[in-house]
Each structure stands twice: as C-alpha cells, then as structure tokens.
Protein backbone atom coordinates (compact mmCIF):
# COMPACT_ATOMS: atom_id res chain seq x y z
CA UNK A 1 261.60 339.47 -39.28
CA UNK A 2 260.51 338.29 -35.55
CA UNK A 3 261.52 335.34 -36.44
CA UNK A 4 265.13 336.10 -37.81
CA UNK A 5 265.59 337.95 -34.78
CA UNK A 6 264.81 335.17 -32.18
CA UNK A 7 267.17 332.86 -33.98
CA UNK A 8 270.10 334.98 -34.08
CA UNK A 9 269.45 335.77 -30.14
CA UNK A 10 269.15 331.85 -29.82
CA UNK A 11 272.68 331.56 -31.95
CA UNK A 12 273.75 334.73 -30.09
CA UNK A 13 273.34 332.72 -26.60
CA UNK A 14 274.34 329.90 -27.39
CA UNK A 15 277.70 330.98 -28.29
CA UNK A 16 277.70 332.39 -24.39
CA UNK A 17 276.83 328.93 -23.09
CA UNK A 18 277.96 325.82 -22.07
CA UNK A 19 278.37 323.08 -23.90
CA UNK A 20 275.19 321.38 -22.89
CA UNK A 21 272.75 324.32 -23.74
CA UNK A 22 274.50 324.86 -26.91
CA UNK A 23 273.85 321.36 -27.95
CA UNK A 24 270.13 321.83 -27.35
CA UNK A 25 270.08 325.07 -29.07
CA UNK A 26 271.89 323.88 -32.47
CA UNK A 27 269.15 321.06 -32.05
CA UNK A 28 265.82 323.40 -31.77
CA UNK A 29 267.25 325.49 -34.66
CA UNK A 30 267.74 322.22 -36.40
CA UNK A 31 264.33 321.26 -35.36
CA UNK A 32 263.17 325.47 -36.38
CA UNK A 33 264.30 324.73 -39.58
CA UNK A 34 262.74 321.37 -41.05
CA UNK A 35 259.26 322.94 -39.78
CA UNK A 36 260.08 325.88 -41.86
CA UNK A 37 261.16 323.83 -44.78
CA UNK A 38 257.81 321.45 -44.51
CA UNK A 39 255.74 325.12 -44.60
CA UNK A 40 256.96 326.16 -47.82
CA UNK A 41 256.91 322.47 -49.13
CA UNK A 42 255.46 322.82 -52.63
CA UNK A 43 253.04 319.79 -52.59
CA UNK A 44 251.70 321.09 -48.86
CA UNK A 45 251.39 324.25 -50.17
CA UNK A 46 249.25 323.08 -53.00
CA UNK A 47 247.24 320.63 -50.92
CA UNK A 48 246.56 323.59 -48.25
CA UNK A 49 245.51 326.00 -50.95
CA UNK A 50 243.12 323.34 -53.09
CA UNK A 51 241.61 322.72 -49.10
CA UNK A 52 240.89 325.79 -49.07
CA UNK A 53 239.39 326.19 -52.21
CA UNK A 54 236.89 323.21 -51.94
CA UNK A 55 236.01 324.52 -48.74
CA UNK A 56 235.22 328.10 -50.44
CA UNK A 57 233.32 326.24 -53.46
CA UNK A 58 231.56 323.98 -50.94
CA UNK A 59 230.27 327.49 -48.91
CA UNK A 60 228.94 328.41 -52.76
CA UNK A 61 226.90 325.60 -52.99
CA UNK A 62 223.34 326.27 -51.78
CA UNK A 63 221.54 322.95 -51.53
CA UNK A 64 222.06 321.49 -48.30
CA UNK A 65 220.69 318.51 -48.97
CA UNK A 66 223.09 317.73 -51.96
CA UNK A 67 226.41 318.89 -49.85
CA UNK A 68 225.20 316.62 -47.01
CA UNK A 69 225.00 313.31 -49.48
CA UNK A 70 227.06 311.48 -51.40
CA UNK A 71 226.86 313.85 -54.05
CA UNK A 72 229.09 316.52 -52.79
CA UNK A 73 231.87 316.34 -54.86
CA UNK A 74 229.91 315.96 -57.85
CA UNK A 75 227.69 318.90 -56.95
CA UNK A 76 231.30 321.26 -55.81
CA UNK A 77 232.51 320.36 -59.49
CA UNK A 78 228.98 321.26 -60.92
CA UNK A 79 228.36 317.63 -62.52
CA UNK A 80 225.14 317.20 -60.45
CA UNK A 81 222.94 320.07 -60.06
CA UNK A 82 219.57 320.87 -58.67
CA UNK A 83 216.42 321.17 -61.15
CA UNK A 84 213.17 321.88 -60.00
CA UNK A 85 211.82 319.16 -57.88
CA UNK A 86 215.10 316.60 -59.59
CA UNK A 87 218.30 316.01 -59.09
CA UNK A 88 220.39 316.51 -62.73
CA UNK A 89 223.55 314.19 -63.64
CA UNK A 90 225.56 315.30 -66.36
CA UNK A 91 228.62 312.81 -66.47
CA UNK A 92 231.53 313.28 -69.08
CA UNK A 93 233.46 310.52 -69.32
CA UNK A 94 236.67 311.56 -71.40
CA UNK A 95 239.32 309.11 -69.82
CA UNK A 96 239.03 305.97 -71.73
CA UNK A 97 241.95 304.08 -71.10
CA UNK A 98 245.02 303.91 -68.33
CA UNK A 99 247.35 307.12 -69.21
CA UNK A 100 248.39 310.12 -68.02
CA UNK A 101 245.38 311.39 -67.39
CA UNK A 102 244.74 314.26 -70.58
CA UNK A 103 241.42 314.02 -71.99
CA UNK A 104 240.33 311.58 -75.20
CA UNK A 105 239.77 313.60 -78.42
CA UNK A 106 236.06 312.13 -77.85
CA UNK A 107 233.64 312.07 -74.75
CA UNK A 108 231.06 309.15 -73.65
CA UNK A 109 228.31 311.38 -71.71
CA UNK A 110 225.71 309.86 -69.42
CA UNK A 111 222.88 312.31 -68.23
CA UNK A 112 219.79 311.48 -66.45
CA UNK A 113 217.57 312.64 -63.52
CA UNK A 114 216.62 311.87 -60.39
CA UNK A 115 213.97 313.31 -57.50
CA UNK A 116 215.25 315.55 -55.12
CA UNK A 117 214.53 313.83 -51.71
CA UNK A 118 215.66 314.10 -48.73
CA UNK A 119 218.02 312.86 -47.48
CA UNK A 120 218.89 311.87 -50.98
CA UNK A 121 217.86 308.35 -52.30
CA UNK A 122 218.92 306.33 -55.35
CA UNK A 123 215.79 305.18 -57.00
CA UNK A 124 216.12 301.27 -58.24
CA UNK A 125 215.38 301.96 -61.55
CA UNK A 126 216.88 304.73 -63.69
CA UNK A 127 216.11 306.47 -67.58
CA UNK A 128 219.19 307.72 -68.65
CA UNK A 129 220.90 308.75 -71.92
CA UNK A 130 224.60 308.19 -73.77
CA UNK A 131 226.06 310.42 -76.25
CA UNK A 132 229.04 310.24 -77.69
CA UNK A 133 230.81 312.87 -79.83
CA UNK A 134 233.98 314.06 -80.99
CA UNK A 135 236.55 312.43 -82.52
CA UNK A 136 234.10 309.54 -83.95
CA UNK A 137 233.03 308.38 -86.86
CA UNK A 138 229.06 308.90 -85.94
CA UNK A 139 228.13 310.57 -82.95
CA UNK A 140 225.51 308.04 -81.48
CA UNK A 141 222.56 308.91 -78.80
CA UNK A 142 221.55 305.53 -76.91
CA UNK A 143 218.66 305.44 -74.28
CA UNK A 144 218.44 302.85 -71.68
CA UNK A 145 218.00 301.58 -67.84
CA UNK A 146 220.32 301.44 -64.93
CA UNK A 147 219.28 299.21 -62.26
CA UNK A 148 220.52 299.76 -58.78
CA UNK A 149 223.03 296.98 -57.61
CA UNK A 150 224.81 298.09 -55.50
CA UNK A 151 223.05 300.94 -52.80
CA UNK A 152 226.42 301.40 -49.88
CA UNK A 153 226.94 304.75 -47.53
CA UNK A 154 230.41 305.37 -49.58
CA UNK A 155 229.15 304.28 -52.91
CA UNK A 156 226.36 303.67 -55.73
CA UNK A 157 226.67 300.97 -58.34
CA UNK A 158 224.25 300.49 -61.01
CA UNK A 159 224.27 298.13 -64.30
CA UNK A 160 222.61 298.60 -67.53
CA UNK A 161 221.29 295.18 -68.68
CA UNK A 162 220.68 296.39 -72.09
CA UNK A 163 224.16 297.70 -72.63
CA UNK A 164 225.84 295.30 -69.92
CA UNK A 165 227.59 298.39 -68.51
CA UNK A 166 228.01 299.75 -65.01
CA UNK A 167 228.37 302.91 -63.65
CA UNK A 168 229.71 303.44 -60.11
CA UNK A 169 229.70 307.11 -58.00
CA UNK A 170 231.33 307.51 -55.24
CA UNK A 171 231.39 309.70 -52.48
CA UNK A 172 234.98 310.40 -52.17
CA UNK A 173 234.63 311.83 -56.12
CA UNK A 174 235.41 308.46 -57.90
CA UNK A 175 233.33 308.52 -60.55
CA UNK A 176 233.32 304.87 -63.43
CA UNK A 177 231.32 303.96 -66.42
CA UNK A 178 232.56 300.51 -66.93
CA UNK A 179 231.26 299.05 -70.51
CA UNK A 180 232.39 295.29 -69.96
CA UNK A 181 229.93 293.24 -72.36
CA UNK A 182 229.78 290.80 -69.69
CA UNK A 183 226.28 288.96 -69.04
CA UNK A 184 225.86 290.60 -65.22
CA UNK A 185 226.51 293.39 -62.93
CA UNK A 186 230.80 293.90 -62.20
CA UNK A 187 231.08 294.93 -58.18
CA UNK A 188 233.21 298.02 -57.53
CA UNK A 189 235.92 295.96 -55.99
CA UNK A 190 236.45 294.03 -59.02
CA UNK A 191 236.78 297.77 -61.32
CA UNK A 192 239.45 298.54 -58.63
CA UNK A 193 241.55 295.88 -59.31
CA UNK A 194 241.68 296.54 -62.50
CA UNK A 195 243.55 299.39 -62.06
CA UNK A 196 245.77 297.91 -59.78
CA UNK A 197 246.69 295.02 -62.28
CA UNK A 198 250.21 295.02 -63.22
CA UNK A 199 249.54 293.90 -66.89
CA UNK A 200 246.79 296.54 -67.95
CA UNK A 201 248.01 296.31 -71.82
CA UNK A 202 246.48 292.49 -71.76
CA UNK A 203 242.62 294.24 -70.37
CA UNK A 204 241.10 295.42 -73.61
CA UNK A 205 238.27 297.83 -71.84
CA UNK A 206 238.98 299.17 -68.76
CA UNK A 207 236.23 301.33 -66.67
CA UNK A 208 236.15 305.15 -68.24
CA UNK A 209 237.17 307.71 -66.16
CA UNK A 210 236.45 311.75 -66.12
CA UNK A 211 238.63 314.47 -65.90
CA UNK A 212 235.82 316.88 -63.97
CA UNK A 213 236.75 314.28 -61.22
CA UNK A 214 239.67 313.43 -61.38
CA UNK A 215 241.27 316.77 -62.04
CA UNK A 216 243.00 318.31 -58.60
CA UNK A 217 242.92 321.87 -59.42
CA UNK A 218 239.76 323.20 -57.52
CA UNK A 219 240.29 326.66 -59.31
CA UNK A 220 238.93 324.69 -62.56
CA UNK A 221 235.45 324.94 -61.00
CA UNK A 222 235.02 328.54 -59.94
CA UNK A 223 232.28 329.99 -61.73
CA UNK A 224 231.49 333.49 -62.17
C-alpha cells in the first residue's frame, strides 16, 4: 500500500510538471517497475527460497568439521553422516544414463567408511561395497578398493582397479561413479566432457549420476 501511494503521488506530480521532470518520472516508474517484476520472478523466487533452505538445513547439521569440508553438501542431503569415530558414505547412484533426470527403476549403491579427522582427510586406500537392486535380474553385492587419484581442494577422485571404475565427489555437490572398463584411472575433466559431447547416443556408458544430488528442491531433505 506505501508503495501504491508513492507512485500515484509520483504520477500525480508529474502531471504538474514540466516536461523535463516528467520525463524522469515516467523513467523511475519504468525503472520501479522492472525491479518489481524481477522480485516476483518465479525462478528468483525459487532460487531465494531453496537459499534459504540450505542455509536452514546447513544450521541443522551439527558436525562442524563435516560442514567445514568438502563434504557439506553431501552431509546437508544426509548422504554422508557421522558414526562414532568414522565418517559414513552411503551413495545411490540412480541416474544411469543422459535424460531428464527421473530416477532408473534400479540403483548402483556404493557405501563405505572413513575416520573422522580433522580437518577431514581422504585416506589413499579405501574398503567399500556395491549393491545393486531393483529392477535387475540378480541383485549383486561386490566388495573392493578405491585408490585415491586424484586428492584437489574442490574435488576427490578415486579408481577401483579391480572393477576399473571411478568415483569422483565434489564439493560443489557433483557427485560420479564412472564404470568405464578401461585399464587406468579417467581424470574428472575427461567425465565432464562427456557430458558436454554433442553425440552422447555414440558413448555406450556414461558416468552414473544421483538424484540425492542432483535434485534442487532442498525441502526433499528436511527430516523430522
């Protein structure tokens, strides 16, 4: 209501006025309203309120040492958690091709532990365990070793020799298990491209993806 009733006094004057101060008048209502039609833009809106929200889920959180590492995002949307004197990763991979982004009928899980030091450190060497289930002929349990390759401020990268697979966590929330086959560790610049290529029908495995990270709704990870 104030503001309705400054901009009809601003018309009101206007009207009064010369020329000149008319002209600058239509042009700071002009001006008035594009900032009041970028406010109640609905993609700002959204991004304000999901700021929000991470910022009341981070508060939540009450490991300091886990909000202060790489592992934030992973530990706001409750994939890494504290346990005891460890650090517990329980990955869901559901996304295992390029689409629109809906879950697979079937999930490839990693889970594995690591101690909770601090700061945080990525061992070289890590157990960890695959499961997948769902929508598959067998569900399968594998066990095997990562080994650290890749140890960056912004991002881990570690391969499995055994299953000549890499997984890659970042700290902005980018989170790959990349399956290639290939004799050697694949660099996180080289999973990038991938989904960058213009011809992704040709790439027959592409690095799996999960929807606990790459979902945008923060209201999916309030807990009661």
């Amino acid at each position: 209501m104030k503001y309705v009733v400054l901009l009809l006094s601003s018309i009101l004057f206007s009207c009064s006025s010369g020329g000149g101060m008319r002209g600058n008048l239509q042009h700071q209502i002009e001006t008035d309203h594009n900032d009041i039609e970028a406010e109640i833009d609905p993609q700002l809106l959204f991004e304000k309120s999901q700021d929000s929200l991470r910022k009341v889920l981070l508060a939540s959180k009450p490991n300091e040492n886990l909000k202060a590492s790489l592992l934030q995002e992973l530990y706001i949307r409750g994939l890494v958690n504290p346990k005891g004197d460890n650090i517990s990763f329980k990955l869901p991979f559901d996304l295992h091709g390029i689409d629109c982004g809906a879950p697979d009928c079937y999930s490839t899980d990693i889970s594995f532990e690591i101690p909770l030091t601090k700061p945080v450190e990525f061992p070289d060497e890590i157990e960890f365990k695959i499961y997948e289930h769902g929508c598959v002929d067998t569900e399968t349990i594998i066990n095997s070793t990562f080994r650290l390759t890749e140890n960056l401020p912004d991002y881990v990268n570690y391969y499995s020799i055994e299953l000549k697979s890499n997984l890659v966590i970042r700290k902005n929330g980018t989170l790959y298990y990349y399956p290639h086959l290939k004799s050697g560790s694949v660099d996180l610049e080289t999973m990038e491209r991938i989904f960058q290529d213009s011809d992704l029908d040709t790439i027959e495995i592409v690095p799996y993806q999960s929807t606990g990270m790459t979902a945008n709704e923060y209201e999916l990870f309030i807990t009661n």
